[in-house]
Protein backbone atom coordinates (compact mmCIF):
# COMPACT_ATOMS: atom_id res chain seq x y z
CA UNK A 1 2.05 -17.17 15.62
CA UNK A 2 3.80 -20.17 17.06
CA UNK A 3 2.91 -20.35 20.72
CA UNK A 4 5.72 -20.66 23.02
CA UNK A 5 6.08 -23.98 25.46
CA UNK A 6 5.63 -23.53 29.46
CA UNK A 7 8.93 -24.10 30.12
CA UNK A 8 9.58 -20.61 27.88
CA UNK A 9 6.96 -18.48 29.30
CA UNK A 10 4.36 -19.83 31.28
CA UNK A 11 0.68 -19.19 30.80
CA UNK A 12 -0.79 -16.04 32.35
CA UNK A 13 -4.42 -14.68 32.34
CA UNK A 14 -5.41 -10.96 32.08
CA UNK A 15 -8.81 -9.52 32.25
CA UNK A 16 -9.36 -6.32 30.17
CA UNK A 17 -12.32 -4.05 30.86
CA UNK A 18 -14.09 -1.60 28.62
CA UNK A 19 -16.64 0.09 30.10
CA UNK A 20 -18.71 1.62 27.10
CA UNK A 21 -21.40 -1.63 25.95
CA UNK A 22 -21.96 -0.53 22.83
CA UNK A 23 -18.22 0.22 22.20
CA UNK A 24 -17.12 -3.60 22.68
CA UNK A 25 -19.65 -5.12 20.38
CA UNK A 26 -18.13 -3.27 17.69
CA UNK A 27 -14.30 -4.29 18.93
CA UNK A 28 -15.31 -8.13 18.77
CA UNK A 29 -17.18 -8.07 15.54
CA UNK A 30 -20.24 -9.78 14.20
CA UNK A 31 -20.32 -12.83 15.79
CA UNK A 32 -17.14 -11.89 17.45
CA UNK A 33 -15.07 -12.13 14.42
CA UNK A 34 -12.63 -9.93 15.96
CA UNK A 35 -11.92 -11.75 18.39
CA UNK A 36 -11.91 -15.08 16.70
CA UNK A 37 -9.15 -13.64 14.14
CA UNK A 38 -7.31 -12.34 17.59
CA UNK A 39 -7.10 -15.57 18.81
CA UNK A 40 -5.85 -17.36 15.38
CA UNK A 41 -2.68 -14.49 14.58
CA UNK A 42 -1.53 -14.28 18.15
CA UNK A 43 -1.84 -17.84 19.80
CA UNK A 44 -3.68 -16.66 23.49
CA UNK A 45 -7.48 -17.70 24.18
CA UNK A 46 -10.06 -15.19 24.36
CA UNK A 47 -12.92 -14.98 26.57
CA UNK A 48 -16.00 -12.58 26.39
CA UNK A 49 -18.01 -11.98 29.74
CA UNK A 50 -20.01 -8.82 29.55
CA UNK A 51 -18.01 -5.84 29.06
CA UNK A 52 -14.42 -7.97 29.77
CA UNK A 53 -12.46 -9.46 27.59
CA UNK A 54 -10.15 -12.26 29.30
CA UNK A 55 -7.13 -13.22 27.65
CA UNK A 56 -4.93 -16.24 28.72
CA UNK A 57 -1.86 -17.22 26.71
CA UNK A 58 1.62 -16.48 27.35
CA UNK A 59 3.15 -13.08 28.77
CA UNK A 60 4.28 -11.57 25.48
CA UNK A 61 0.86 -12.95 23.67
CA UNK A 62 -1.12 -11.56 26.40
CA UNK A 63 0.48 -8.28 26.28
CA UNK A 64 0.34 -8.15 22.22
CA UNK A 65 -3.15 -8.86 22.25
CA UNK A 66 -4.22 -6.77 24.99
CA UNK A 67 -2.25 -4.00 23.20
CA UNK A 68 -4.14 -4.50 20.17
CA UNK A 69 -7.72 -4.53 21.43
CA UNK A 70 -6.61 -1.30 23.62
CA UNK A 71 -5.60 0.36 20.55
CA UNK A 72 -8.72 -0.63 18.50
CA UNK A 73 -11.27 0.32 21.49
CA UNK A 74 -9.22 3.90 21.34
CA UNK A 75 -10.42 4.02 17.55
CA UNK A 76 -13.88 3.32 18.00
CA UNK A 77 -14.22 5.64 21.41
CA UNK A 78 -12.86 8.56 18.32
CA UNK A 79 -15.34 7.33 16.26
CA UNK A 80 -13.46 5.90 13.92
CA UNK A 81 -14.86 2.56 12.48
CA UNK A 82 -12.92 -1.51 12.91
CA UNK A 83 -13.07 -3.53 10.21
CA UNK A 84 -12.09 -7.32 10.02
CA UNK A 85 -8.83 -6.03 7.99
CA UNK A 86 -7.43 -3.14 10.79
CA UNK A 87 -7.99 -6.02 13.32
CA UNK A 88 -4.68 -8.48 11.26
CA UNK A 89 -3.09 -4.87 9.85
CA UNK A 90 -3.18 -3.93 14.19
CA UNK A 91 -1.45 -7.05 14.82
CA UNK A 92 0.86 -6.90 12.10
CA UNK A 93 1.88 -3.73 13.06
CA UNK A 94 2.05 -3.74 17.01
CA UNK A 95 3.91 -7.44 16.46
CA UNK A 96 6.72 -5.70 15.10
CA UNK A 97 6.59 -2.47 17.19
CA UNK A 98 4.99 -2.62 20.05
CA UNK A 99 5.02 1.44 20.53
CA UNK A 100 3.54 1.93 17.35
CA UNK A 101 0.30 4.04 17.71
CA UNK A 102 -2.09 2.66 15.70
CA UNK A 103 -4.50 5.87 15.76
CA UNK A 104 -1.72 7.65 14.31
CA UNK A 105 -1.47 5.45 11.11
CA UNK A 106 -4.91 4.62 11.05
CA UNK A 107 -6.29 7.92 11.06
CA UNK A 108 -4.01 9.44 8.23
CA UNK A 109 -6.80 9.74 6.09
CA UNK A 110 -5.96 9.87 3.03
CA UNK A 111 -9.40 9.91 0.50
CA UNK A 112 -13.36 8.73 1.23
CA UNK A 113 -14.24 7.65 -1.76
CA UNK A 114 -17.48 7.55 -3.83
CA UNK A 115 -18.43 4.67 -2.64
CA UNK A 116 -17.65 5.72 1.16
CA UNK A 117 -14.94 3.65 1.99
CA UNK A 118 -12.26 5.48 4.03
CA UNK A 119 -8.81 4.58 2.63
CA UNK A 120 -6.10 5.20 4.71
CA UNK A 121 -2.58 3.62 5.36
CA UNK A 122 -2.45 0.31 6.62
CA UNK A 123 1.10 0.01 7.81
CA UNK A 124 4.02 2.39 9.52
CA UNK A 125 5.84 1.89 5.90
CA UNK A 126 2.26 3.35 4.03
CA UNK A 127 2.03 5.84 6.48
CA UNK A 128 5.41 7.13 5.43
CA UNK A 129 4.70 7.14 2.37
CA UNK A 130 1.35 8.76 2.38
CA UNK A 131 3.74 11.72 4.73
CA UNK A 132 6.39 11.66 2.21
CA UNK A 133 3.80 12.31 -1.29
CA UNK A 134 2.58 15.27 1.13
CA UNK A 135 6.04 17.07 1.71
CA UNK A 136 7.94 16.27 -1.31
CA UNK A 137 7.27 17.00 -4.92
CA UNK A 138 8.70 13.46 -6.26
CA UNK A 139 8.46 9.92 -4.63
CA UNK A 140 9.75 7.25 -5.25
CA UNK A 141 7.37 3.81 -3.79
CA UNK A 142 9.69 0.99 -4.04
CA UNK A 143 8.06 -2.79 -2.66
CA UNK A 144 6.77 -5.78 -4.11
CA UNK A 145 2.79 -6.33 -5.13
CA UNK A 146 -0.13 -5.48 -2.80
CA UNK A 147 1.65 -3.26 -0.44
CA UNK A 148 -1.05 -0.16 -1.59
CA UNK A 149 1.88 1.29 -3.69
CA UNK A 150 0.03 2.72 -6.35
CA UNK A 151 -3.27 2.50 -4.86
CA UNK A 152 -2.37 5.05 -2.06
CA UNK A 153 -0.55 7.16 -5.04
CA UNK A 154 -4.19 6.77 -6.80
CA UNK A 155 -6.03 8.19 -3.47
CA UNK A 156 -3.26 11.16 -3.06
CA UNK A 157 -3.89 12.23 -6.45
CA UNK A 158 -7.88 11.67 -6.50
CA UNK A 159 -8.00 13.85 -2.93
CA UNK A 160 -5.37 16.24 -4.69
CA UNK A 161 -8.34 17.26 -7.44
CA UNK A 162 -11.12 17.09 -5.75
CA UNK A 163 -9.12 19.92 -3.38
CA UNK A 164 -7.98 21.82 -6.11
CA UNK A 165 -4.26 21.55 -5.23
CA UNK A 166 -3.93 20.44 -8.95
CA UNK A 167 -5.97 20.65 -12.18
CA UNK A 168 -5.17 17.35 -13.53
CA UNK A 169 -4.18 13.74 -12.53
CA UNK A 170 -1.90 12.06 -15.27
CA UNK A 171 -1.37 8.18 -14.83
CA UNK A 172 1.03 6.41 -17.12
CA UNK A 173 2.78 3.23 -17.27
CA UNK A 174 5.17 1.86 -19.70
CA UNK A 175 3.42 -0.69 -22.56
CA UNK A 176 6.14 -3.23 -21.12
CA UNK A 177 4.94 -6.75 -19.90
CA UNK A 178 5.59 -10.67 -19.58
CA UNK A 179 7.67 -10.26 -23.09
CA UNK A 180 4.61 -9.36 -25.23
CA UNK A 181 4.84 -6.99 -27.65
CA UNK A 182 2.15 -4.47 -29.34
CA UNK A 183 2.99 -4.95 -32.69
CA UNK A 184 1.08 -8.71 -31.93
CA UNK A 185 -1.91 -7.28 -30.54
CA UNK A 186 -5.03 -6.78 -32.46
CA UNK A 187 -6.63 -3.50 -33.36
CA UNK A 188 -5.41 0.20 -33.24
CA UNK A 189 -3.21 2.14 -30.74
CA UNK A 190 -5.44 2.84 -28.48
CA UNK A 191 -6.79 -0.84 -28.67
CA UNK A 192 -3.56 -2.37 -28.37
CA UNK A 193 -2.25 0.16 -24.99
CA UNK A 194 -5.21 -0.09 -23.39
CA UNK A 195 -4.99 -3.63 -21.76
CA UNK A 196 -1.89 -2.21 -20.41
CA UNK A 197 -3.35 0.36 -18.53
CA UNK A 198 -6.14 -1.36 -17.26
CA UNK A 199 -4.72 -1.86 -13.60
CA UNK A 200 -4.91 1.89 -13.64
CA UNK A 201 -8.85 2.16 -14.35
CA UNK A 202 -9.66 -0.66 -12.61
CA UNK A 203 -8.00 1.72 -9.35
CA UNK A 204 -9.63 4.77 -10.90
CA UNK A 205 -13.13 3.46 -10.53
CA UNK A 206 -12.49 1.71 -7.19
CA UNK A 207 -12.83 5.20 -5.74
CA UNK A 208 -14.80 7.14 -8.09
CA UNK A 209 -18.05 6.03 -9.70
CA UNK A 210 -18.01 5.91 -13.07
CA UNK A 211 -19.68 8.07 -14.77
CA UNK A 212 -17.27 10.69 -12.62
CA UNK A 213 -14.06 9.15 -13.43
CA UNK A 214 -15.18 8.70 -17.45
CA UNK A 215 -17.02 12.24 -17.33
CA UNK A 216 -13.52 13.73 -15.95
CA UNK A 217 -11.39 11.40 -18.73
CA UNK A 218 -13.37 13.21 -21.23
CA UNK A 219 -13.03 16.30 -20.16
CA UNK A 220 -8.76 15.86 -20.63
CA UNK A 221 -8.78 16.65 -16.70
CA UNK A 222 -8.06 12.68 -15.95
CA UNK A 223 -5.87 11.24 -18.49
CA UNK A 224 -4.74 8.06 -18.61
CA UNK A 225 -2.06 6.92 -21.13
CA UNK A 226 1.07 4.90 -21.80
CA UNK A 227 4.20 6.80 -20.75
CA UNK A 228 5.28 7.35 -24.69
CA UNK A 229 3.05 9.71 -24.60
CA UNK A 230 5.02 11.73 -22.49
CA UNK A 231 7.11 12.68 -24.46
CA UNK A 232 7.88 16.18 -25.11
CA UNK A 233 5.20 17.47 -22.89
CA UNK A 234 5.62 19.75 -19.49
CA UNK A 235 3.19 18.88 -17.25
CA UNK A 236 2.01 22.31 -14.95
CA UNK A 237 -0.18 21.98 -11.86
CA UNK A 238 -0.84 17.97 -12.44
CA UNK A 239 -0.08 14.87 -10.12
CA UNK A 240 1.23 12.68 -12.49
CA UNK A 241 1.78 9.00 -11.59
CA UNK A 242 4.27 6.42 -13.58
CA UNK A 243 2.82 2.71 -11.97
CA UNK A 244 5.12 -0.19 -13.22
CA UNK A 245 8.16 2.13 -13.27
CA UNK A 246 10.64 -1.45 -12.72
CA UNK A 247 10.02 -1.57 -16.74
CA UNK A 248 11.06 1.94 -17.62
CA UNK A 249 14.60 2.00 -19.03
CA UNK A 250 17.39 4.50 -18.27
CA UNK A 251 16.33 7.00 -20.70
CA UNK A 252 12.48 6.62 -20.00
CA UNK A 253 12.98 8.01 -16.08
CA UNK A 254 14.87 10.84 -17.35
CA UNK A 255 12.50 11.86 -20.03
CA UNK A 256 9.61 11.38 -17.26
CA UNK A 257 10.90 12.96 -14.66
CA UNK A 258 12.06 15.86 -16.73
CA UNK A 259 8.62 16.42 -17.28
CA UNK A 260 7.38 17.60 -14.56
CA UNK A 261 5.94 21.65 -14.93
CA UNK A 262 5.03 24.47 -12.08
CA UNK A 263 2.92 23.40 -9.38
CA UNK A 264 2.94 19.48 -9.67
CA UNK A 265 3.76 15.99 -7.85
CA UNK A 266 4.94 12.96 -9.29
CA UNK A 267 5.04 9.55 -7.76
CA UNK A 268 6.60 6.39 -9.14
CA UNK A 269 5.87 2.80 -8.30
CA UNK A 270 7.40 -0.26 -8.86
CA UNK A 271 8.38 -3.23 -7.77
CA UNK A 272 12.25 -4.23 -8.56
CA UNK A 273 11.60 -8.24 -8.61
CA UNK A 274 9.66 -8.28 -11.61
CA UNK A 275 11.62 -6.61 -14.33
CA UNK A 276 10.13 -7.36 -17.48
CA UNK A 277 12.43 -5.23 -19.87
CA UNK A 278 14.35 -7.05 -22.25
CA UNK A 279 18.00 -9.00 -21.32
CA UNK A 280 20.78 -6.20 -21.45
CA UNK A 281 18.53 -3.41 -20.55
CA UNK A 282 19.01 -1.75 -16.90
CA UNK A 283 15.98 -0.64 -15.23
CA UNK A 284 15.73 2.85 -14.49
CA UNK A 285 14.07 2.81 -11.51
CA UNK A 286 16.62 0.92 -10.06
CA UNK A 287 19.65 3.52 -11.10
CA UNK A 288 17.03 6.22 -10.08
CA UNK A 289 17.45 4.37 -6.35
CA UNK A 290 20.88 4.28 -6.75
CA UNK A 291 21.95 8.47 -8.00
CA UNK A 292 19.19 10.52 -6.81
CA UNK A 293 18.90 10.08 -3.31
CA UNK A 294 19.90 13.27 -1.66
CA UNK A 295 18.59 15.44 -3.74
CA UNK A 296 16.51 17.94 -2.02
CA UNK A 297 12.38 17.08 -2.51
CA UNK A 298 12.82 13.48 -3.70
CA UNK A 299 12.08 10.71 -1.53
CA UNK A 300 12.45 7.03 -1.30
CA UNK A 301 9.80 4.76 0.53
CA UNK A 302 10.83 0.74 0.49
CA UNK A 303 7.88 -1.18 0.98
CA UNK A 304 8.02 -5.06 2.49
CA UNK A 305 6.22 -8.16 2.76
CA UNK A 306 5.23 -6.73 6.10
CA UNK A 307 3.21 -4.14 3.95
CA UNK A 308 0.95 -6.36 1.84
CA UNK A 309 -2.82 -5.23 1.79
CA UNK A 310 -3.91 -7.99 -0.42
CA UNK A 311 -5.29 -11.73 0.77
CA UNK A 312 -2.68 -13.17 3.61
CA UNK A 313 -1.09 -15.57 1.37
CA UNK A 314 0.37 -13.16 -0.69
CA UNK A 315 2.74 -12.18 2.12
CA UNK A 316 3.91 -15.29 2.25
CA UNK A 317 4.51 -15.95 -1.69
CA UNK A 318 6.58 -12.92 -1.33
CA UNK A 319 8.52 -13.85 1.09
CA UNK A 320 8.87 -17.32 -0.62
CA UNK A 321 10.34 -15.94 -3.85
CA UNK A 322 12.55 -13.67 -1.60
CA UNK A 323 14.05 -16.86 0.12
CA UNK A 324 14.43 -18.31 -2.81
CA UNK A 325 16.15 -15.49 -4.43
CA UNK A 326 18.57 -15.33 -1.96
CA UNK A 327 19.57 -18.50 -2.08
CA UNK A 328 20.56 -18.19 -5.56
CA UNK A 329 22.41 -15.34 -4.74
CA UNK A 330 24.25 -16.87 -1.99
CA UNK A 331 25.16 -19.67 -3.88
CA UNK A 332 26.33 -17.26 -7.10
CA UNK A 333 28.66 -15.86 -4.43
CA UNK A 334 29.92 -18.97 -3.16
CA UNK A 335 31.02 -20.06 -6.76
């Protein structure tokens, strides 16, 4: 974060106290990580002494940071755990709303997996979108790659079973990618699908071990296939979830979404700047943006840059494509 001259806002030094020892060693970090990262994303300097944190940068850094470290000390105090990642996703988040309440988004639990890592939303957006796959029988998750679109749809659908709310997950995608084509892949159908749905075990297995997830793939009660498979089926008391939906023509989202039985969820994912359907062909997930909104029980969540869960550059790839795309645009509109 660029740090503002002293003729904009001159420097200022605050002193924040937390009273519980134990408490603050886990706020800074191992070797005061925390604070380290603190100081690199919001331009002030940090200072530990004791149980006080002192912060000296300008007013609107100060008051950021001092938010932040408020917010996070909150967290712990409710015994909820700081890791290196909710430090950045806290000052992501309080940067661009300053009331946000980050035990409010962090705390949405969503799943703890096998493996015991808590997975909950990492953004106001994700949090959303965790509320809206709770209230509403079809989602739509709309937002480029790494923003936990169908990650989070992955940990809804996991905690969804292991509840009993449903008696099957179904994860499809469409075999559609980077203009290859199965008829040039090597072996038999379930050889030459497989590598497409891939992204969806690799997901699977993040949060279950596997022996669980194949055990439950066996059994029919996971199933994971591409979405011509769909076809003709009605799909009772299941969370079904259709990742890479940007490559699913017109008459693919209605056949999906006309699936759906009794008693069961769908999400969609996708991400509308990386259409790899053929030239001519319309995507349907972006007329399903356009006609179904206002229909009672669908929702919509857009997810942004701001959003990205992945390594920090990719935020800023994103956004460099984006500028770049509208460029072009601009200048197609100028012709």
């Amino acid at each position: 974060m660029k740090k503002s001259s002293p003729s904009e806002a001159p420097d200022i030094s605050k002193k924040v106290t937390f009273p519980d020892h134990d408490l603050i060693m886990a706020l800074c970090g191992e070797r005061n990580a925390h604070l380290h990262l603190l100081e690199k994303k919001t331009g002030v300097t940090v200072n530990l002494r004791g149980n006080m944190v002192i912060l000296q940068g300008c007013d609107w850094e100060v008051e950021l940071a001092e938010n932040v470290l408020n917010q996070l000390y909150k967290l712990l105090k409710n015994r909820r755990p700081v890791y290196q990642d909710d430090v950045e996703y806290a000052i992501r988040i309080l940067s661009t709303d300053r009331a946000a309440d980050l035990e409010t988004i962090f705390r949405e639990e969503v799943y703890i997996s096998s493996k015991k890592k808590i997975i909950t939303p990492k953004s106001i957006n994700q949090r959303a979108y965790v509320t809206s796959v709770r209230t509403s029988d079809i989602v739509f998750a709309i937002g480029p790659a790494g923003t936990g679109k169908t990650y989070l749809a992955m940990a809804m659908a996991i905690s969804a079973l292991i509840k009993k709310e449903v008696n099957r997950l179904v994860l499809t995608r469409p075999a559609v990618e980077a203009g290859e084509h199965l008829g040039f892949l090597p072996g038999d159908l379930y050889e030459k699908v497989n590598p497409y749905l891939r992204p969806l075990y690799d997901a699977l297995h993040d949060m279950m071990d596997f022996e669980g997830a194949s055990r439950l793939i066996e059994q029919g009660v996971i199933e994971v296939a591409p979405l011509a498979f769909m076809r003709g089926r009605t799909l009772n008391d299941s969370f079904v979830i259709l990742d890479e939906a940007q490559n699913v023509t017109r008459e693919q989202m209605k056949m999906f979404l006309t699936r759906l039985g009794f008693s069961s969820k769908a999400v969609i994912t996708g991400d509308v700047t990386q259409t790899d359907l053929p030239d001519g062909k319309a995507s349907g997930l972006i007329e399903a943006d356009e006609i179904l909104h206002g229909i009672k029980g669908i929702k919509f969540v857009h997810l942004t840059s701001m959003d990205v869960v992945r390594h920090p550059l990719v935020q800023e790839i994103i956004d460099a494509y984006e500028r770049v795309e509208k460029e072009k645009r601009l200048a197609v509109r100028k012709v």
